[in-house]
C-alpha atoms as a PDB file:
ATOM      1  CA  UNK A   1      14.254  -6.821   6.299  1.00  0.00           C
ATOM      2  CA  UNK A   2      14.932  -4.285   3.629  1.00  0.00           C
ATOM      3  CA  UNK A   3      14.334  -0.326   4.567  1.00  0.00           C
ATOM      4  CA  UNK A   4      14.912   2.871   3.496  1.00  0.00           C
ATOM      5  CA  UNK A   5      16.650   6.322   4.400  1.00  0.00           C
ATOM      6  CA  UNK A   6      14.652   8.355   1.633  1.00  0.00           C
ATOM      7  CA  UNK A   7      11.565   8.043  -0.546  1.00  0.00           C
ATOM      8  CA  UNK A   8      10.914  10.252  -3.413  1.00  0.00           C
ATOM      9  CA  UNK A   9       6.923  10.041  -4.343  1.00  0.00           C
ATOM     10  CA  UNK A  10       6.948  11.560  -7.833  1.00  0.00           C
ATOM     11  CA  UNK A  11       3.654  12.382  -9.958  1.00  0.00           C
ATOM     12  CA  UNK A  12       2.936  14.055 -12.876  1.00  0.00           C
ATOM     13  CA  UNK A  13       1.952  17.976 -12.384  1.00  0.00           C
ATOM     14  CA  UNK A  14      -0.531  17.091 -15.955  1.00  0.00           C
ATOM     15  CA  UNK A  15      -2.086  14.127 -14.716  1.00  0.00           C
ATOM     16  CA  UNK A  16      -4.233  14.344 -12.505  1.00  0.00           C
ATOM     17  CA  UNK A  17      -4.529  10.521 -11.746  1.00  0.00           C
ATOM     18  CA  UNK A  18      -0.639  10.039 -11.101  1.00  0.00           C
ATOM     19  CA  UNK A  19      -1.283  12.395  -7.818  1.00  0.00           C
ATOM     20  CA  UNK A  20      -4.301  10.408  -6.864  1.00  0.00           C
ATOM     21  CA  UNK A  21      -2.016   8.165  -6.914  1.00  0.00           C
ATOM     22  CA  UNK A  22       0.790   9.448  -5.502  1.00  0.00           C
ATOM     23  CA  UNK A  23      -2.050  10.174  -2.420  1.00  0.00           C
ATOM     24  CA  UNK A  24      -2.630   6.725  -2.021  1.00  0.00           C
ATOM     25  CA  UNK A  25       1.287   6.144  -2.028  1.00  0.00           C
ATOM     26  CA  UNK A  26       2.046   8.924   0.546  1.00  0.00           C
ATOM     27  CA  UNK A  27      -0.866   7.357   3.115  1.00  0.00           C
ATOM     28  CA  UNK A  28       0.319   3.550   2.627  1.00  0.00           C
ATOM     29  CA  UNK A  29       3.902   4.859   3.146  1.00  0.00           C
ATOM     30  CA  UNK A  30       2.831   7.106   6.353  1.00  0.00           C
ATOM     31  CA  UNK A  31       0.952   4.484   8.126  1.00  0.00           C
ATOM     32  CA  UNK A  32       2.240   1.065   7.373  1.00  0.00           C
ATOM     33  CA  UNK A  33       6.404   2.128   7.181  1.00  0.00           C
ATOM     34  CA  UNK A  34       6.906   5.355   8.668  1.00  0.00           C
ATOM     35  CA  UNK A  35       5.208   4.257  11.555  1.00  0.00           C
ATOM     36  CA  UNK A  36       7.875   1.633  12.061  1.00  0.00           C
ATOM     37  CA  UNK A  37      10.887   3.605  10.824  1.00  0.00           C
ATOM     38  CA  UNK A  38      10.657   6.935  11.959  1.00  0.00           C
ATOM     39  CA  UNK A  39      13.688   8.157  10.291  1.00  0.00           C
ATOM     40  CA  UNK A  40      12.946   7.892   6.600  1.00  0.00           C
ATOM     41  CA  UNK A  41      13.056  11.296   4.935  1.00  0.00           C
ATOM     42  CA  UNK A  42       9.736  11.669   2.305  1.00  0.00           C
ATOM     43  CA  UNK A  43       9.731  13.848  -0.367  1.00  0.00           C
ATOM     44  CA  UNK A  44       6.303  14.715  -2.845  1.00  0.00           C
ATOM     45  CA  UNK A  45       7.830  15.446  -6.150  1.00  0.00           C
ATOM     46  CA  UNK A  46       5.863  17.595  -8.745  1.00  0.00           C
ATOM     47  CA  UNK A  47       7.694  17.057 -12.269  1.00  0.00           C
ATOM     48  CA  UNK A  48       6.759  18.290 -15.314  1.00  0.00           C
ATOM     49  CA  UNK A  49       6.705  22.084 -14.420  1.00  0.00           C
ATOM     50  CA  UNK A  50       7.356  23.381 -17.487  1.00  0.00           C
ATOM     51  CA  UNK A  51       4.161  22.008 -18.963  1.00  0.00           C
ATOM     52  CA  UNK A  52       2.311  25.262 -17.326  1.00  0.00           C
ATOM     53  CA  UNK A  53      -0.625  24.710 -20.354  1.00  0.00           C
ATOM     54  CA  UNK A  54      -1.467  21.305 -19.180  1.00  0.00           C
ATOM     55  CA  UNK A  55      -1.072  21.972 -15.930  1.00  0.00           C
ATOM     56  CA  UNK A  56      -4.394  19.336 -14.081  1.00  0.00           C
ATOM     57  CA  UNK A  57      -2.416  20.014 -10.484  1.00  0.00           C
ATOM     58  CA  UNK A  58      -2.021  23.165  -9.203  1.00  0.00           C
ATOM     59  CA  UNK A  59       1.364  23.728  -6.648  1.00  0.00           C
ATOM     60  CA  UNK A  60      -1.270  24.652  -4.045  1.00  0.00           C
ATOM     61  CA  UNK A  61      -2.622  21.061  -4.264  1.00  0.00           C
ATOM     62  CA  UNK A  62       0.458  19.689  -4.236  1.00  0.00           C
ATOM     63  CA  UNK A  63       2.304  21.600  -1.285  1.00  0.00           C
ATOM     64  CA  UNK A  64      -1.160  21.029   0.816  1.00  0.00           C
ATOM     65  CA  UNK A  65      -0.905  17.230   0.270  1.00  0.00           C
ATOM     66  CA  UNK A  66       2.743  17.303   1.578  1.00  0.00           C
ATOM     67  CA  UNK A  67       1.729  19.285   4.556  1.00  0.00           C
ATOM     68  CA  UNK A  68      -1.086  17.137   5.039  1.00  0.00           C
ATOM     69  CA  UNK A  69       1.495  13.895   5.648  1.00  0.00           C
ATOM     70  CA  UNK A  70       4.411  16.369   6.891  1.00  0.00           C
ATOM     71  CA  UNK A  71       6.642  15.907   3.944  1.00  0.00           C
ATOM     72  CA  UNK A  72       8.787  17.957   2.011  1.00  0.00           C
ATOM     73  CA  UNK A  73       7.293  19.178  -1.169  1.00  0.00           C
ATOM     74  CA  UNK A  74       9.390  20.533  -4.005  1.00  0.00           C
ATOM     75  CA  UNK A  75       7.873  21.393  -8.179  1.00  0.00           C
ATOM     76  CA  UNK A  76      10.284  20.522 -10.794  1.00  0.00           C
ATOM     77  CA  UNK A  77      11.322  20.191 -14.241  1.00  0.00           C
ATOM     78  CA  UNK A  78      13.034  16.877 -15.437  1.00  0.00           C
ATOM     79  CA  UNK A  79      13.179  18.577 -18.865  1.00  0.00           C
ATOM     80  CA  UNK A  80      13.677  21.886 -18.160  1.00  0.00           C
ATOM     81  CA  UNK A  81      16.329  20.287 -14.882  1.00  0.00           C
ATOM     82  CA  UNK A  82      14.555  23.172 -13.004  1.00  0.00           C
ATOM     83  CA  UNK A  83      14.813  22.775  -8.919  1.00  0.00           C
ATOM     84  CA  UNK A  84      17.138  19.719  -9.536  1.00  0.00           C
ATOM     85  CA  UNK A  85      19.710  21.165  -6.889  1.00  0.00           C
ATOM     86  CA  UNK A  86      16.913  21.634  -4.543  1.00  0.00           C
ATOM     87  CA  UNK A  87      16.820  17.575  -5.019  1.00  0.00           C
ATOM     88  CA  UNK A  88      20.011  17.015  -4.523  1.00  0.00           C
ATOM     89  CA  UNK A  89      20.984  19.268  -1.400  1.00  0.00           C
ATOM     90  CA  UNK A  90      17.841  17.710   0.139  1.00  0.00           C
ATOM     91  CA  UNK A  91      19.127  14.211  -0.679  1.00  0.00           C
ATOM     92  CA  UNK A  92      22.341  14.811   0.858  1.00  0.00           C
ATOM     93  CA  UNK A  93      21.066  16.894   3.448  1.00  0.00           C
ATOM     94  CA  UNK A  94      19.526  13.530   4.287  1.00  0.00           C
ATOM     95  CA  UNK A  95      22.797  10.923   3.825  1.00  0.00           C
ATOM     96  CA  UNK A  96      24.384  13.496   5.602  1.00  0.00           C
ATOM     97  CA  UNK A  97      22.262  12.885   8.684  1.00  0.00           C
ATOM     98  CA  UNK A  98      22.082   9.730   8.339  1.00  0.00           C
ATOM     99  CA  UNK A  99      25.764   9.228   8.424  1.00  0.00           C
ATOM    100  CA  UNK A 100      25.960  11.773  11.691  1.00  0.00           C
ATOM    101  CA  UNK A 101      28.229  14.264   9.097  1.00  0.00           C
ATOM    102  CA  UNK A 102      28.134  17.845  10.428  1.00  0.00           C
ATOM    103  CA  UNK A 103      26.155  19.882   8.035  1.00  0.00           C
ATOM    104  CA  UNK A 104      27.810  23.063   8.283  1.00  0.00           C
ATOM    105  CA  UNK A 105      31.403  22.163   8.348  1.00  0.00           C
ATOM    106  CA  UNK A 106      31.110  20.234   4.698  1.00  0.00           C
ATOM    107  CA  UNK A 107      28.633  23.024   2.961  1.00  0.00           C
ATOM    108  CA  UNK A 108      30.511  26.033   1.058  1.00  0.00           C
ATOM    109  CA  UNK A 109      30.180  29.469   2.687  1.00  0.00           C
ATOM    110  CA  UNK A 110      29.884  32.668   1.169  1.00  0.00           C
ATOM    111  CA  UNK A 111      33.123  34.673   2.753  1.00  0.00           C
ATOM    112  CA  UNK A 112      31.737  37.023   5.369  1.00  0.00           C
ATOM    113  CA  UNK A 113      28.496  34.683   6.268  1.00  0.00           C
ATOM    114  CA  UNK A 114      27.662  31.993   8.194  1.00  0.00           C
ATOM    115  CA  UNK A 115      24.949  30.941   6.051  1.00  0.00           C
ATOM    116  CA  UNK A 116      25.407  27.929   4.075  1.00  0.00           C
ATOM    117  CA  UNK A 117      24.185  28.924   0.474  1.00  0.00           C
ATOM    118  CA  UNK A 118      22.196  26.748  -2.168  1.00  0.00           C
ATOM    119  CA  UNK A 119      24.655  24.613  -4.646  1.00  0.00           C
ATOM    120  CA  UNK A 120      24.412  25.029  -7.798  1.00  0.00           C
ATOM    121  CA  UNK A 121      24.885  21.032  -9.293  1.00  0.00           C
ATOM    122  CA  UNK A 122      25.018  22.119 -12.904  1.00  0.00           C
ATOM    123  CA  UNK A 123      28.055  24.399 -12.073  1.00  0.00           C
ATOM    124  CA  UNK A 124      29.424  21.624  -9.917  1.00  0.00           C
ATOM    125  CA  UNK A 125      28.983  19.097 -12.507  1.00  0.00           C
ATOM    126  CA  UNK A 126      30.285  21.063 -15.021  1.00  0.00           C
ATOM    127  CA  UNK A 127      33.277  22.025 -12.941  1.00  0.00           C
ATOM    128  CA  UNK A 128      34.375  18.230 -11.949  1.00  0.00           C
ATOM    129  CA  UNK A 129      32.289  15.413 -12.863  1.00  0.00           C
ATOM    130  CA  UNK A 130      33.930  13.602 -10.062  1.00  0.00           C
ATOM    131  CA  UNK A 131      32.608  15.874  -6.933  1.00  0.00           C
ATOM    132  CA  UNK A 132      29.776  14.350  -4.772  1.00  0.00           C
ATOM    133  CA  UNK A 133      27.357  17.198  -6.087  1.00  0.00           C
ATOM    134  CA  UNK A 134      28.369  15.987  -9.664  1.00  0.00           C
ATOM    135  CA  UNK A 135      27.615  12.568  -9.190  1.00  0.00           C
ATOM    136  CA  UNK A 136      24.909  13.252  -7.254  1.00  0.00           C
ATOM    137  CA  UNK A 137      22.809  15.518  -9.700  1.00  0.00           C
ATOM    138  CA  UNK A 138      23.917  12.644 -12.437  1.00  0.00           C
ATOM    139  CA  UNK A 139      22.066   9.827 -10.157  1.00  0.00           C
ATOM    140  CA  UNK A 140      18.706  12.270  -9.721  1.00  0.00           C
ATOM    141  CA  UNK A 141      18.509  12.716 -13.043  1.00  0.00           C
ATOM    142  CA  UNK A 142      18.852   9.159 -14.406  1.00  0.00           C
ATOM    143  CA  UNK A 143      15.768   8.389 -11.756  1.00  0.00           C
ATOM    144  CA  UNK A 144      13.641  11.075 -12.792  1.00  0.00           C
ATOM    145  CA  UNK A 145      14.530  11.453 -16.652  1.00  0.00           C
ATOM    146  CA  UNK A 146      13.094   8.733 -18.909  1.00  0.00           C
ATOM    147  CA  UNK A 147      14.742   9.301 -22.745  1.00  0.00           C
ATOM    148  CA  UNK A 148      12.126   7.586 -24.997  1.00  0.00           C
ATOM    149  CA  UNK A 149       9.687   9.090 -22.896  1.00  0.00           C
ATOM    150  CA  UNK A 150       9.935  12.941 -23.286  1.00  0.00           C
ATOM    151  CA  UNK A 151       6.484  15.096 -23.592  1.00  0.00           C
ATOM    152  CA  UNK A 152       5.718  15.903 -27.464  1.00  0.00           C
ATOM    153  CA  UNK A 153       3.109  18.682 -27.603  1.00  0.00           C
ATOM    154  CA  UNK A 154       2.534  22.379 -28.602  1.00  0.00           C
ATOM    155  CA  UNK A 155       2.693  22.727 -24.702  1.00  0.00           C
ATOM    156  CA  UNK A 156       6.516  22.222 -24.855  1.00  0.00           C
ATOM    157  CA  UNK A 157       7.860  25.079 -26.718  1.00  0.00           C
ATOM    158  CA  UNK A 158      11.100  23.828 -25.383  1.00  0.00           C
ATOM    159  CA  UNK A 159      10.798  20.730 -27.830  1.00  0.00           C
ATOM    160  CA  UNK A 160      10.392  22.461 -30.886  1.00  0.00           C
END
C-alpha cells in the first residue's frame, strides 16, 4: 500500500473555488488517511501572493482553515518565489524527522546563539547548486511553478 510522509494542499489565493476545494481535500485527507497514518506532515499552501488586486481569499481564511484541521499554513509566491524557504525548511524539517536526523546538530548557527536561523535557499542555491537546500528549493519549485501557465494581467506589475 502506497503512503506518504508529506502532503502539500495548494490553492489559488484568486480563486475562490480552488480553496473550496482545497477544503474538501484537507477533510478527505484528515479523516480517511491521517486517521490511519498519523505521521504524515500537511501543509495548506496559499500561492499566488503577489496577486494582492485579485486577491478572492483573504490569509485570515486561509490560516483559520489550517487551524481548523491542525495543519501548517504558509502564503506564497511561485512568481514572486516569496516564502519558498519557509517550504523548504518545513519539508526537510519533515525528512529530517522522518529519518530520526537530529535537527539541531545539521542546521547552521549564528556564532554566539543557539538558535537555529531561517535558510536562505536562493543564497544556498546560488552558492552550490549541489547542497541539499539547493536541490531542494529546485524540486519545490518545479512542483509549484507551471511555465506556460504564468498569470497575465494588469494585476501583475511584475509581468510587465
Amino acid at each position: 500500500k502506497k503512503t506518504f510522509d508529506v502532503i502539500l494542499v495548494v490553492y489559488s489565493i484568486t480563486d475562490r473555488r480552488s480553496f473550496e476545494f482545497s477544503a474538501q481535500l484537507l477533510t478527505m485527507i484528515v479523516f480517511n488517511y491521517k486517521n490511519v497514518y498519523q505521521d504524515v506532515k500537511l501543509c495548506l499552501v496559499a500561492n499566488k501572493s503577489d496577486l494582492v488586486r485579485a486577491r478572492e481569499v483573504n490569509t485570515d481564511d486561509g490560516r483559520s482553515l489550517a487551524e481548523r484541521f491542525e495543519v501548517d499554513f504558509v502564503e506564497i509566491s511561485v512568481e514572486l518565489e516569496a516564502n519558498f524557504d519557509e517550504i523548504v525548511i518545513w519539508l526537510t524539517t519533515c525528512i529530517k524527522e522522518k529519518l530520526h536526523i537530529d535537527l539541531k546538530s545539521s542546521m547552521p548557527m549564528i556564532s554566539g546563539t543557539s538558535k537555529s536561523p531561517p535558510i536562505n535557499c536562493k543564497k544556498a542555491a546560488s552558492k552550490k547548486s549541489g547542497t541539499l537546500s539547493a536541490k531542494a528549493f529546485s524540486f519545490v519549485r518545479r512542483i509549484l511553478q507551471k511555465q506556460d501557465m504564468k498569470a497575465r494581467s494588469c494585476d501583475n506589475l511584475y509581468l510587465l
